[in-house]
C-alpha atoms as a PDB file:
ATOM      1  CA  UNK A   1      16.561 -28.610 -18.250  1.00  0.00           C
ATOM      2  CA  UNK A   2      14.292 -27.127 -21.332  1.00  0.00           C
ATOM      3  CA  UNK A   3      13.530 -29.332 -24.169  1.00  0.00           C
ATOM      4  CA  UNK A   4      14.898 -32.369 -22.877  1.00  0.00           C
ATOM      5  CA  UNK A   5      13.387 -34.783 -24.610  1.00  0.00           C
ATOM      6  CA  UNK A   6      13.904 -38.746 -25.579  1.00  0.00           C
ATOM      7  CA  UNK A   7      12.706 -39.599 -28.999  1.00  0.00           C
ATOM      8  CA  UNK A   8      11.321 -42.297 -30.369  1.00  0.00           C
ATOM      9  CA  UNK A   9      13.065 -44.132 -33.312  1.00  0.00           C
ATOM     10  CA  UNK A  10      10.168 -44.359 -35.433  1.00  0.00           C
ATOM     11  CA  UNK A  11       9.238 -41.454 -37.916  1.00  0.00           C
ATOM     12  CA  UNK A  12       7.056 -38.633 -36.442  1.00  0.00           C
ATOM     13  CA  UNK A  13       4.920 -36.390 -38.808  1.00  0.00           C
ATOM     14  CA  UNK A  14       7.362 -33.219 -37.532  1.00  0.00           C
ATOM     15  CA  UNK A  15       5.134 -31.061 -40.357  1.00  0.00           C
ATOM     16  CA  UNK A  16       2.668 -30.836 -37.834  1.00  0.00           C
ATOM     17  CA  UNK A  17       4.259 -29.288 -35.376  1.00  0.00           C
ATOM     18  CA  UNK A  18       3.760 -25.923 -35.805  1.00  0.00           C
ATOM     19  CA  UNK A  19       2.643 -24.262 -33.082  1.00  0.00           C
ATOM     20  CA  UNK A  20       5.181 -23.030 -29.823  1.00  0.00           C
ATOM     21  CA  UNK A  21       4.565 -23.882 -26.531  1.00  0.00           C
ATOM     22  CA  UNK A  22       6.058 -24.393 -22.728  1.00  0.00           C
ATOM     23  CA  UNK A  23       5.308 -26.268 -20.479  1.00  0.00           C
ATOM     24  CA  UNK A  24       5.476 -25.688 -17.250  1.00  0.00           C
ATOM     25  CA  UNK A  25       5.150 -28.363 -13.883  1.00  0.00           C
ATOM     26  CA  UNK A  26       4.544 -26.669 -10.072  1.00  0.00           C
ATOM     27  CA  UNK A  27       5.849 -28.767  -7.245  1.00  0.00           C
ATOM     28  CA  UNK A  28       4.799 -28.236  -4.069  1.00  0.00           C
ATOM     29  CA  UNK A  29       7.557 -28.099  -1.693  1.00  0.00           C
ATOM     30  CA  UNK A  30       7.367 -27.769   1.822  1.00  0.00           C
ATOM     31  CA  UNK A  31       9.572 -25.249   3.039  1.00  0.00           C
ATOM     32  CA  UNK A  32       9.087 -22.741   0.128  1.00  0.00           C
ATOM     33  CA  UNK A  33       5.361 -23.402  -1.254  1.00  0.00           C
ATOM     34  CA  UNK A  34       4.707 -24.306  -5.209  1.00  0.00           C
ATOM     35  CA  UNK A  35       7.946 -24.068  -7.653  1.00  0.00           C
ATOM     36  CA  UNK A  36       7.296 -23.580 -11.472  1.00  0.00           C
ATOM     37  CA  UNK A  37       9.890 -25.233 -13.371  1.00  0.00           C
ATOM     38  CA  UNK A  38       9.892 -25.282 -17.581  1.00  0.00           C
ATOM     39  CA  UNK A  39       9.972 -28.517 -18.170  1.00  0.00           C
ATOM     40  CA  UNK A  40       9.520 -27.960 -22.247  1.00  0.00           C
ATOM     41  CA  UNK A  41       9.856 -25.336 -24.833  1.00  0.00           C
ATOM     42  CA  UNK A  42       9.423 -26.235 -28.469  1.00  0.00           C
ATOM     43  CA  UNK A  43       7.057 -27.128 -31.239  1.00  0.00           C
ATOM     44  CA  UNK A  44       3.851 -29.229 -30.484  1.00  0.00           C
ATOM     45  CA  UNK A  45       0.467 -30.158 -31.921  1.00  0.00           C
ATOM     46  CA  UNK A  46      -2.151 -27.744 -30.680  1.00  0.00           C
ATOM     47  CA  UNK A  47      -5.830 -29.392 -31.282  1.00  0.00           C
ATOM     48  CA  UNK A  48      -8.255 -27.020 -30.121  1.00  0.00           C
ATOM     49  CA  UNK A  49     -11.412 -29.614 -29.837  1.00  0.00           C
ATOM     50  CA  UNK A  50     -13.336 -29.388 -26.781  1.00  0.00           C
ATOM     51  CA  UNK A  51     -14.203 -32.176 -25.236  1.00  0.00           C
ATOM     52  CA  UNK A  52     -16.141 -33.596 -21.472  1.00  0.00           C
ATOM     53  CA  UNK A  53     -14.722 -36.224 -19.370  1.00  0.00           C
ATOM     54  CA  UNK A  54     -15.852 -37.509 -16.130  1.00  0.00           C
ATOM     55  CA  UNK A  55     -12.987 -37.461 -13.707  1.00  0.00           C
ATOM     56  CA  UNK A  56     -12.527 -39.465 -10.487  1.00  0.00           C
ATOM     57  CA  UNK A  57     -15.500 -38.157  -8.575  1.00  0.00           C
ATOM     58  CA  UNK A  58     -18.099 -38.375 -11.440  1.00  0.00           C
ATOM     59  CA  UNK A  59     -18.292 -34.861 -11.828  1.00  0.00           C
ATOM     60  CA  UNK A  60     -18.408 -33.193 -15.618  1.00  0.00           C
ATOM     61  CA  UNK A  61     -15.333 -31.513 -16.600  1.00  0.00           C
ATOM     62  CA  UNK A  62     -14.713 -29.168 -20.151  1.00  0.00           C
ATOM     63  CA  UNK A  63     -11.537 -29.758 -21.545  1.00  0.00           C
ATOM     64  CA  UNK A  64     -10.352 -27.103 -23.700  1.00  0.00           C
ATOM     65  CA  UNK A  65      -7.833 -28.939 -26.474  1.00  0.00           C
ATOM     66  CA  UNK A  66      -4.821 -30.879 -26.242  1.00  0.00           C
ATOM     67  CA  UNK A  67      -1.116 -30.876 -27.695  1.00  0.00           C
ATOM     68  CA  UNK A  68       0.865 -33.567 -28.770  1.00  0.00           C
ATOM     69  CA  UNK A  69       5.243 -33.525 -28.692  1.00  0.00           C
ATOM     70  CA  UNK A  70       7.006 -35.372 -30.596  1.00  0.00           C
ATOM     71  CA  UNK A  71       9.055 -37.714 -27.808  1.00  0.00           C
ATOM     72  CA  UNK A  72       9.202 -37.888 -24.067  1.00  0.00           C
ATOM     73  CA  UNK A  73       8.667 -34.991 -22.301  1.00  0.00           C
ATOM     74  CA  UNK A  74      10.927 -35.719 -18.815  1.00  0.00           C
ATOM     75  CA  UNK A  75       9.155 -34.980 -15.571  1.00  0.00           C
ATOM     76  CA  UNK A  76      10.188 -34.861 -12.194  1.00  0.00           C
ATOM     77  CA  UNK A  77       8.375 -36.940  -9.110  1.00  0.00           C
ATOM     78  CA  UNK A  78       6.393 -39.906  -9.831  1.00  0.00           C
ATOM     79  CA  UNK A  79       2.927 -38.551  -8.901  1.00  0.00           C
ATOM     80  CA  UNK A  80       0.241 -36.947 -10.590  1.00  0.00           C
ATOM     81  CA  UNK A  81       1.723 -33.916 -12.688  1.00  0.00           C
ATOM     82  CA  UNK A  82       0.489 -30.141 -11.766  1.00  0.00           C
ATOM     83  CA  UNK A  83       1.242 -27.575 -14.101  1.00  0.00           C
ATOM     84  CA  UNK A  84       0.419 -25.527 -16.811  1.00  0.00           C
ATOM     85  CA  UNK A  85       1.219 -24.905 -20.286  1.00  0.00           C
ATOM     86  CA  UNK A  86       1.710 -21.881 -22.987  1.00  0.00           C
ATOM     87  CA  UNK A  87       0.601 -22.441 -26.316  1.00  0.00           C
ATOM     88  CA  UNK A  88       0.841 -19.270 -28.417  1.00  0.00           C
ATOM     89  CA  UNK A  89       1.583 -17.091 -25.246  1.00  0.00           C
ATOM     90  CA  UNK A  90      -2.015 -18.437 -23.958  1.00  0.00           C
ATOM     91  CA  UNK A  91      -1.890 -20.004 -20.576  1.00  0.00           C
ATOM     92  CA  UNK A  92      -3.799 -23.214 -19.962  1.00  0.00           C
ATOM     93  CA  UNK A  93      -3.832 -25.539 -16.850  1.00  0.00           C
ATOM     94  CA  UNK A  94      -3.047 -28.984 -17.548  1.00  0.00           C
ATOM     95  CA  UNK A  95      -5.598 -31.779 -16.639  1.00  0.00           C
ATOM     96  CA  UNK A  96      -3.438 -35.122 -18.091  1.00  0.00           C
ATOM     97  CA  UNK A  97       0.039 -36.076 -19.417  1.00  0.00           C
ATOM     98  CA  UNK A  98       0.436 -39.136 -20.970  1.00  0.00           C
ATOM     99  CA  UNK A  99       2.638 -41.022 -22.916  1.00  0.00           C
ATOM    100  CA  UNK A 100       2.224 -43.005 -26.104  1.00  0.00           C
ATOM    101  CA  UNK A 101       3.851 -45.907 -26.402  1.00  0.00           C
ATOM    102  CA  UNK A 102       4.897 -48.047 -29.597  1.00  0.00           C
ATOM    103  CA  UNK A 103       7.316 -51.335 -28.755  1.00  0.00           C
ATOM    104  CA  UNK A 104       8.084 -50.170 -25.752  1.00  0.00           C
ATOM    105  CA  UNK A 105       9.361 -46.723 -26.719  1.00  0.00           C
ATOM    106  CA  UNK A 106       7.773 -43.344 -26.055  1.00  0.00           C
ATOM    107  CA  UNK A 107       6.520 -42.306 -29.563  1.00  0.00           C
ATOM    108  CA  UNK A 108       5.182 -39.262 -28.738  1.00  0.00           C
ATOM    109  CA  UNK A 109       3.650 -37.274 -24.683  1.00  0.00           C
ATOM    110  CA  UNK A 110       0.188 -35.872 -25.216  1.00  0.00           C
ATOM    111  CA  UNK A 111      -1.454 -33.375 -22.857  1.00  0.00           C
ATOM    112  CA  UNK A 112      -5.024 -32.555 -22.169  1.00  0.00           C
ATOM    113  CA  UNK A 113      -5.580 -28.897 -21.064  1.00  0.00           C
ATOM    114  CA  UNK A 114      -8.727 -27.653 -19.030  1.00  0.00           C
END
């Protein structure tokens, strides 16, 4: 189900999306190993900062940028998401999806990319 997204009823600044991306989520299923599915395809916010975070084992990790949708991106499962995404035909594995919340409304999913 591409671009299936739930939007927020509070005005988004839609002039900066400009850049396309997908986005893609692997599941790993038993019987047949890891399934891609495209999750998204659209505009987004592409920030190309660098940044280093500590994850859960204290170890140093580069992130390479993030992107910002406008809206909630659906995923499936309820555990961590695996996946990757395409910004500008450039592949990039995704390190954190989360969700931005304004009075209890999704205003807008934000992923970090390694």
């Amino acid at each position: 189900m591409p671009s299936a997204i739930i939007t927020c009823p509070l005005p988004f600044p839609d002039w900066e999306l400009v850049d396309d991306v997908e986005v893609y989520q692997t599941i790993d299923t038993e019987d047949q190993g890891p399934q891609e599915t495209l999750i998204y395809d659209g505009k987004c916010k592409y920030d190309e900062t660098q940044k280093q975070v500590f994850n859960a084992d204290s170890k140093l990790i580069s992130l390479s940028g993030s992107i910002v949708i406008k809206g909630e991106v659906i995923v499936k499962g309820n555990d961590k998401f695996e996946g990757y995404v395409k910004v500008d035909g450039i592949k990039k594995e995704v390190y954190s999806l989360s969700k931005n919340k304004i009075m209890g409304s999704v205003f807008s999913t934000e992923i970090e990319l390694k």
